[in-house]
Protein backbone atom coordinates (compact mmCIF):
# COMPACT_ATOMS: atom_id res chain seq x y z
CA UNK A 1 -43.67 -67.79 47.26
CA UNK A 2 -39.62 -68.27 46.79
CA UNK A 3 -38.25 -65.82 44.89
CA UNK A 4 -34.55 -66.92 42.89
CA UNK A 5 -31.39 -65.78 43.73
CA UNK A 6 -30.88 -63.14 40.85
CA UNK A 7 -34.06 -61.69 41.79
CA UNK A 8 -32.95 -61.29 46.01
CA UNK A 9 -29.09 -60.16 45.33
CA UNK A 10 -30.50 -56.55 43.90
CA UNK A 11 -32.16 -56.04 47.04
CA UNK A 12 -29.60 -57.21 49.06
CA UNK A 13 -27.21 -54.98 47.32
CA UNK A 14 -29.49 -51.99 47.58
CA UNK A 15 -29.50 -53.06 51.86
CA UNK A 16 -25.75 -53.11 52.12
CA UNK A 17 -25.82 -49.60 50.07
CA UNK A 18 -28.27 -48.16 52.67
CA UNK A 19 -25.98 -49.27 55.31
CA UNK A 20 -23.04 -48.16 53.58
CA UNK A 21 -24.45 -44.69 53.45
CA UNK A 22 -25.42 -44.74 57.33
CA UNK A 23 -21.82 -45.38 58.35
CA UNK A 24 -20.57 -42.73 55.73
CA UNK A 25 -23.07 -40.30 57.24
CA UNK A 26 -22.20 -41.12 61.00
CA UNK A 27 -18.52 -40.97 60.17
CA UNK A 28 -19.24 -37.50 58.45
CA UNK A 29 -20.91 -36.13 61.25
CA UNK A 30 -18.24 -37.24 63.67
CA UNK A 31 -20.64 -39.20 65.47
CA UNK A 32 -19.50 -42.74 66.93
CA UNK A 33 -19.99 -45.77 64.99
CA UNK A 34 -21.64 -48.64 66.59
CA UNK A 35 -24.76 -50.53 65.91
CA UNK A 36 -26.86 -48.93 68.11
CA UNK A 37 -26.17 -45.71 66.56
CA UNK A 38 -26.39 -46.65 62.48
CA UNK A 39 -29.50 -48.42 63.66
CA UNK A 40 -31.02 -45.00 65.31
CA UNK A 41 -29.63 -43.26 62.10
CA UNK A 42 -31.50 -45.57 60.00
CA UNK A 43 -34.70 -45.93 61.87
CA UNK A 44 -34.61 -42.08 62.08
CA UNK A 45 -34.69 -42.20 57.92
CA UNK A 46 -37.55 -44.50 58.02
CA UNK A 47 -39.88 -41.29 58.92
CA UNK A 48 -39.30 -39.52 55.55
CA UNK A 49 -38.57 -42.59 53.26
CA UNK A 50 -41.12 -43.58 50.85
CA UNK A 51 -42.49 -47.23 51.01
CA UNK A 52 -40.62 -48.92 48.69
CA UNK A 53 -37.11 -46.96 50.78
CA UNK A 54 -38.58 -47.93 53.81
CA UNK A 55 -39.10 -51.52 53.39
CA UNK A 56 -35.59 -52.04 52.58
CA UNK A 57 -34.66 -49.86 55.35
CA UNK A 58 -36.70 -51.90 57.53
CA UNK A 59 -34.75 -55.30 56.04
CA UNK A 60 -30.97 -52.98 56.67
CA UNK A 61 -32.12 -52.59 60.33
CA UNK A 62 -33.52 -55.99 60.93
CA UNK A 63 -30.08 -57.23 59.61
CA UNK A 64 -28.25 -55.37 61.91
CA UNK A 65 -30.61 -56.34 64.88
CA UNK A 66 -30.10 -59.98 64.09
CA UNK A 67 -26.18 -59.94 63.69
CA UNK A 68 -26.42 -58.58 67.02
CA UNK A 69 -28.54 -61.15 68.42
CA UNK A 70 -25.99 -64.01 67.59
């Protein structure tokens, strides 16, 4: 199945906005901002996200996991 770009760029844009709001949240709280911690921020909002929320909370984190990797 490929899928065209107009049809990936919302969901990419609705990943960076989850991200987005994980820094703004960390940075609110005072907390430190690394990857570690907006990926424990985000994988702690996977618990109480509905599916549709948590699949692209699953892609935010994988994206951060990966950009660590290289």
């Amino acid at each position: 199945m490929q899928f065209s770009e107009s049809e990936i760029q919302p969901l990419w844009d609705e990943v960076a906005r989850i991200i987005g709001e994980g820094v703004i949240e960390l940075r609110h709280r005072g907390e430190p901002l690394t990857a570690d911690s907006l990926i424990d921020y985000l994988e702690h909002k996977l618990s109480t996200a509905g599916v549709q929320q948590r699949i692209l909370i699953g892609a935010a984190v994988n994206l951060l996991k990966a950009d660590r990797r290289s």
